[in-house]
Each structure stands twice: as C-alpha cells, then as structure tokens.
N, C-alpha and C. Protein backbone atom coordinates (compact mmCIF):
# COMPACT_ATOMS: atom_id res chain seq x y z
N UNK A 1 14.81 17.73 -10.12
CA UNK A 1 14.28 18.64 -9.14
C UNK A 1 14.43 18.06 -7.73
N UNK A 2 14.32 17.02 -7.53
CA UNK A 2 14.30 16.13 -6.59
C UNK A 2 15.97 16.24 -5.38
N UNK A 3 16.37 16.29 -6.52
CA UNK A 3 18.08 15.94 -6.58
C UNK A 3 18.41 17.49 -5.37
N UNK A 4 17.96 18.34 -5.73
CA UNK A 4 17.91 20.08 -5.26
C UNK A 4 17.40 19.39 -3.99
N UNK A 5 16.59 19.17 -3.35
CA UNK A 5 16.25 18.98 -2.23
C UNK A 5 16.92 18.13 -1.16
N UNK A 6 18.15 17.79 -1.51
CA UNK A 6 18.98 16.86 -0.82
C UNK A 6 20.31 17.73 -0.29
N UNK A 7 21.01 17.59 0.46
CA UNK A 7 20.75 16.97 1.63
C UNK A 7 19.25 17.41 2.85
N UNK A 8 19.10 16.16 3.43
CA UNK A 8 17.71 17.26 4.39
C UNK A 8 18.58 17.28 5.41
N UNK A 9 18.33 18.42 5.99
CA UNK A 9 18.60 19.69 6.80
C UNK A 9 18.18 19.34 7.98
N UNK A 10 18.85 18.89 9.29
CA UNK A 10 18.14 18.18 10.24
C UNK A 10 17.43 19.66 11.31
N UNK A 11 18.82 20.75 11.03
CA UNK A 11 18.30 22.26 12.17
C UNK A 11 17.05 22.69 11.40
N UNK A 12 16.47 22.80 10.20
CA UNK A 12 15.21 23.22 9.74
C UNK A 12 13.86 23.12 10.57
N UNK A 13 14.08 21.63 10.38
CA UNK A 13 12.59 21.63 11.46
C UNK A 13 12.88 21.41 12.89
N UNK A 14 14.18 21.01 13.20
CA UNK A 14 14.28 20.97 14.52
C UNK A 14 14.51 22.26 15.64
N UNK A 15 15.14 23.08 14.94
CA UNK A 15 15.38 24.27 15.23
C UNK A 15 14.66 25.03 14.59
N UNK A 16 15.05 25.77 13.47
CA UNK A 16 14.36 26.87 12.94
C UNK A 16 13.18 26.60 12.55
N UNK A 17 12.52 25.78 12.29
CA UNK A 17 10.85 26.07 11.95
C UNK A 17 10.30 24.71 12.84
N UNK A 18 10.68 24.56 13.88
CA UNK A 18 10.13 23.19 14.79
C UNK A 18 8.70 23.81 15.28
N UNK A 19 7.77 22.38 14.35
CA UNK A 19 6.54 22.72 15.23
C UNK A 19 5.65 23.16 16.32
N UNK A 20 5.37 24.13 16.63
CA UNK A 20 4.83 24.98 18.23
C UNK A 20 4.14 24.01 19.24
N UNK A 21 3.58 22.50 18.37
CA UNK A 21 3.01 21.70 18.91
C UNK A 21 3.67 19.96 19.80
N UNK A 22 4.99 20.04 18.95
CA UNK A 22 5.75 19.04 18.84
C UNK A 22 6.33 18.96 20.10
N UNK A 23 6.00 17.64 20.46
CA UNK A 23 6.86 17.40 22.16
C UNK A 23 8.30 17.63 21.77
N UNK A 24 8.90 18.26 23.10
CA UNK A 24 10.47 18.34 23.22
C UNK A 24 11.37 16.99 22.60
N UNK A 25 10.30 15.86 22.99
CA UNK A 25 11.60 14.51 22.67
C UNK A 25 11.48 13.57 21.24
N UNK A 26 10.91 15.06 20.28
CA UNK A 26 10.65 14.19 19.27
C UNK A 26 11.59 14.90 18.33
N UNK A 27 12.04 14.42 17.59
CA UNK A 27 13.19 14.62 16.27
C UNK A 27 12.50 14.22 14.99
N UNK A 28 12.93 15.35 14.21
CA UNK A 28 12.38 15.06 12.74
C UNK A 28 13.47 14.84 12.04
N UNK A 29 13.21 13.54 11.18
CA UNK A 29 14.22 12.98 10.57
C UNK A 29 14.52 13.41 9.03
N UNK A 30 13.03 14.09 8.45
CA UNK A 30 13.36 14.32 6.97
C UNK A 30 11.66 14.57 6.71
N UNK A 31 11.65 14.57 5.20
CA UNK A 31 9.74 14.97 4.92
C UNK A 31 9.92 14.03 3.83
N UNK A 32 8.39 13.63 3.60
CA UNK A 32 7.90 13.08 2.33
C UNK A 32 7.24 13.82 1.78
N UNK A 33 7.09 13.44 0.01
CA UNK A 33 5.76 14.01 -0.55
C UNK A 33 6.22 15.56 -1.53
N UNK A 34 4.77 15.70 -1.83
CA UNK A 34 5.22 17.16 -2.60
C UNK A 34 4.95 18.23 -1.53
N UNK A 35 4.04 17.96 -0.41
CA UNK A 35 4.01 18.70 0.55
C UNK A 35 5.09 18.79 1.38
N UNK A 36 5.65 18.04 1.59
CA UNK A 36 7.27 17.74 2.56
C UNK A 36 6.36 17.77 4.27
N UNK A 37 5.69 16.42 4.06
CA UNK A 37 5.14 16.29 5.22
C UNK A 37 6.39 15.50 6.07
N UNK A 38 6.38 16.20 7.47
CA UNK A 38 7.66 16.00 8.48
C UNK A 38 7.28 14.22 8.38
N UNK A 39 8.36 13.91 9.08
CA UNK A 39 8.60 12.55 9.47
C UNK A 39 9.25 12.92 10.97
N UNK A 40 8.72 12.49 11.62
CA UNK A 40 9.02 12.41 13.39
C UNK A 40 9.87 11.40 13.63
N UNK A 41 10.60 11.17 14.77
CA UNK A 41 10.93 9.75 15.46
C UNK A 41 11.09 10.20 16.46
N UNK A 42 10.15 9.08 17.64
CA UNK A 42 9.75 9.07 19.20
C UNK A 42 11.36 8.70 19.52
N UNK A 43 11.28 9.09 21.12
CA UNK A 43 12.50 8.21 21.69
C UNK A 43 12.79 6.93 21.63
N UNK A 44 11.45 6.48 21.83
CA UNK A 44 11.71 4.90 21.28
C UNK A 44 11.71 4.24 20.13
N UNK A 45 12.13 5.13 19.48
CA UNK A 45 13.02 4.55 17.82
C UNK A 45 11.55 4.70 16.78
N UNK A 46 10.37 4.74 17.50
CA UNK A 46 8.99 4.36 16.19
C UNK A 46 9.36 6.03 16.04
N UNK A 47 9.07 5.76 14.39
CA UNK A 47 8.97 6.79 13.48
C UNK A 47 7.75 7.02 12.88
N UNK A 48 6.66 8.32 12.92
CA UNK A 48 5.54 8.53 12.34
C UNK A 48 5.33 9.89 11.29
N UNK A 49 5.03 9.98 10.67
CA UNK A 49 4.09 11.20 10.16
C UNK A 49 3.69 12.20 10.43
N UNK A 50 4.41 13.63 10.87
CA UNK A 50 3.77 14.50 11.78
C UNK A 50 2.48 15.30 11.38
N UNK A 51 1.41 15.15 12.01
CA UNK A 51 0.74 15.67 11.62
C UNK A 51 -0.78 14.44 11.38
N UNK A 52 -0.27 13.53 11.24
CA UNK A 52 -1.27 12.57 10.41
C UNK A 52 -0.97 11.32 11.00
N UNK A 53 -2.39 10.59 11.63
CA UNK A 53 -2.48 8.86 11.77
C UNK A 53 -2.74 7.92 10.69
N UNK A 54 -2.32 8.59 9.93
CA UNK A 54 -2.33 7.09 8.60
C UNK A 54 -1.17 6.03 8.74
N UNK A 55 -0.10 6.57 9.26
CA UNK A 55 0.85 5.63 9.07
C UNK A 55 2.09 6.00 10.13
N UNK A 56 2.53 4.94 10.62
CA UNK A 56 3.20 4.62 11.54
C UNK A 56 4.22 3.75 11.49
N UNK A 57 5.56 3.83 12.18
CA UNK A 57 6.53 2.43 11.40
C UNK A 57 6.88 2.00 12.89
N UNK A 58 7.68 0.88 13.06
CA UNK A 58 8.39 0.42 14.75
C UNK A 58 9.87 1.01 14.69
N UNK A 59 10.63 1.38 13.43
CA UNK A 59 11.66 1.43 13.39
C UNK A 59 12.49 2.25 12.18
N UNK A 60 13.18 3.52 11.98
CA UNK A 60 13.90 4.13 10.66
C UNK A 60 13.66 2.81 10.35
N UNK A 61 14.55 1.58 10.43
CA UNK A 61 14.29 0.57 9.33
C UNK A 61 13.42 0.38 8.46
N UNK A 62 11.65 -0.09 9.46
CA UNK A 62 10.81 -0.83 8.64
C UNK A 62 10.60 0.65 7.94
N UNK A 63 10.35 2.13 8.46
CA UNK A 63 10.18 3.42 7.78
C UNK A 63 10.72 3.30 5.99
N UNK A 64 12.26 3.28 6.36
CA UNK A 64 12.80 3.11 4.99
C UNK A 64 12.35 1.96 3.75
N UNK A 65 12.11 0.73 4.66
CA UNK A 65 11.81 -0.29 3.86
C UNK A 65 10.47 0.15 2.96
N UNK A 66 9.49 0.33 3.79
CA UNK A 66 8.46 0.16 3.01
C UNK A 66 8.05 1.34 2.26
N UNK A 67 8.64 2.68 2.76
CA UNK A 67 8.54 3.40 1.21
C UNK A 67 9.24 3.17 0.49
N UNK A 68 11.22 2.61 0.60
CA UNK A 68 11.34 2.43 -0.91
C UNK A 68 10.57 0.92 -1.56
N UNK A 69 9.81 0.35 -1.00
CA UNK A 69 9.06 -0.91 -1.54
C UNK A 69 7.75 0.08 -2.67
N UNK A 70 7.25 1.06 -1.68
CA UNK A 70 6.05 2.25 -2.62
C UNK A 70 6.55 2.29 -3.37
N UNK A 71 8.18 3.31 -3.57
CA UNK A 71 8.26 4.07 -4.34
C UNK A 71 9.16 2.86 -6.23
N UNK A 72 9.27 1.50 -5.38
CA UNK A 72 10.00 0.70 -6.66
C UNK A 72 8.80 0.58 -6.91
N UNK A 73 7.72 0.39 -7.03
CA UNK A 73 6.76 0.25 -7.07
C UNK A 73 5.78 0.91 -8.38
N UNK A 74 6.51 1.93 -8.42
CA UNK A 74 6.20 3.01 -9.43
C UNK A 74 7.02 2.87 -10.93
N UNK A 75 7.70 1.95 -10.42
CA UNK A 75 9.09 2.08 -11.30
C UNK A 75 8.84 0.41 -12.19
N UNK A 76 9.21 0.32 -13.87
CA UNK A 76 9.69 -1.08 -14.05
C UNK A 76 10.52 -1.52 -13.80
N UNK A 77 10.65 -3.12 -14.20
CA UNK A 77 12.04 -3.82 -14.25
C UNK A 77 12.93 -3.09 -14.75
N UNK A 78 12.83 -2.36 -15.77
CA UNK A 78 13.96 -1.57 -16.67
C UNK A 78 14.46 -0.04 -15.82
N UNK A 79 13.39 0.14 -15.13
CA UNK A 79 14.04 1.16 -14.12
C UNK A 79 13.19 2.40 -14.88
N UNK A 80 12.40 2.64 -15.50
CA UNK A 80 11.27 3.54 -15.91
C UNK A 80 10.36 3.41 -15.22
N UNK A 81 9.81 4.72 -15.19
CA UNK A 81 8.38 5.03 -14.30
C UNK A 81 7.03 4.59 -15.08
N UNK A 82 6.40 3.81 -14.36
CA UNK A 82 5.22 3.22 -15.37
C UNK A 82 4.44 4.44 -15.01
N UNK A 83 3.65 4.17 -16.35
CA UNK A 83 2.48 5.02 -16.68
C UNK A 83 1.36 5.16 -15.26
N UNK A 84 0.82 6.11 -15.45
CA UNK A 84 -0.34 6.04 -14.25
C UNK A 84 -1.44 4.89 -14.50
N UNK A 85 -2.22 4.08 -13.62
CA UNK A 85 -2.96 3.45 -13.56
C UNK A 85 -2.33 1.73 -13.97
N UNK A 86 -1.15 1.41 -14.14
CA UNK A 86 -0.78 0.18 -14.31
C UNK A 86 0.12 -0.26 -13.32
C-alpha cells in the first residue's frame, strides 16, 4: 500500500492544496504518517512538521537520518517487523 503512495508529488501541497497559513518561503518536501502530516523546509535548510512543535531537524539530512533510524527500529535483524511492544 505504501508502495502506491510514491512518488510524492512536490505541486500537491505546494501548489494545489498549499496551506492558507504557510509563509510564501516555505516548501513542502513530502508527509509522514497515516495522516500524511506535511513536512516543511525553511529557507535555511531546517526542516519541520507542519502543523506541529514536536519535532524539528537542522537539515533534509539529520530529517532523513533519524526517521529511517525510527523506522529500522521497528524492523529485526532479519528484516521483519517486530511484534508490537518489543
């Protein structure tokens, strides 16, 4: 299912459904989640969460790093999804 949602679509939120609230100099790079919460990036390269102060990155880099660090995270050595709660 996942797989269907690829490529992300950069005119979606930037153009056709760009937030009414969203400064002019911000670019959305893609969404997380089952909600497909936006992902922003300022001019100066920090990338945040639109919508939400939980989390904040300095750079696409550290952005990418540390969710795919979450998301191996979920996963074993063998490359299976562990069970919930372990």
């Amino acid at each position: 299912m996942e797989a269907g949602q690829q490529p992300f679509s950069i005119l979606v939120p930037n153009v056709q459904r760009r937030p009414i609230s969203a400064p002019d100099d911000v670019i959305f790079i893609g969404s997380l989640g089952d909600n497909r919460n936006l992902i922003g990036m300022n001019p100066d390269g920090s990338v945040f969460r639109w919508e939400s102060d939980v989390k904040s990155y300095s750079s696409v880099f550290a952005f990418l790093l540390e969710e795919a660090n979450e998301e191996a995270a979920l996963f074993n050595p063998d490359g299976r999804r562990r069970e919930s709660g372990n």
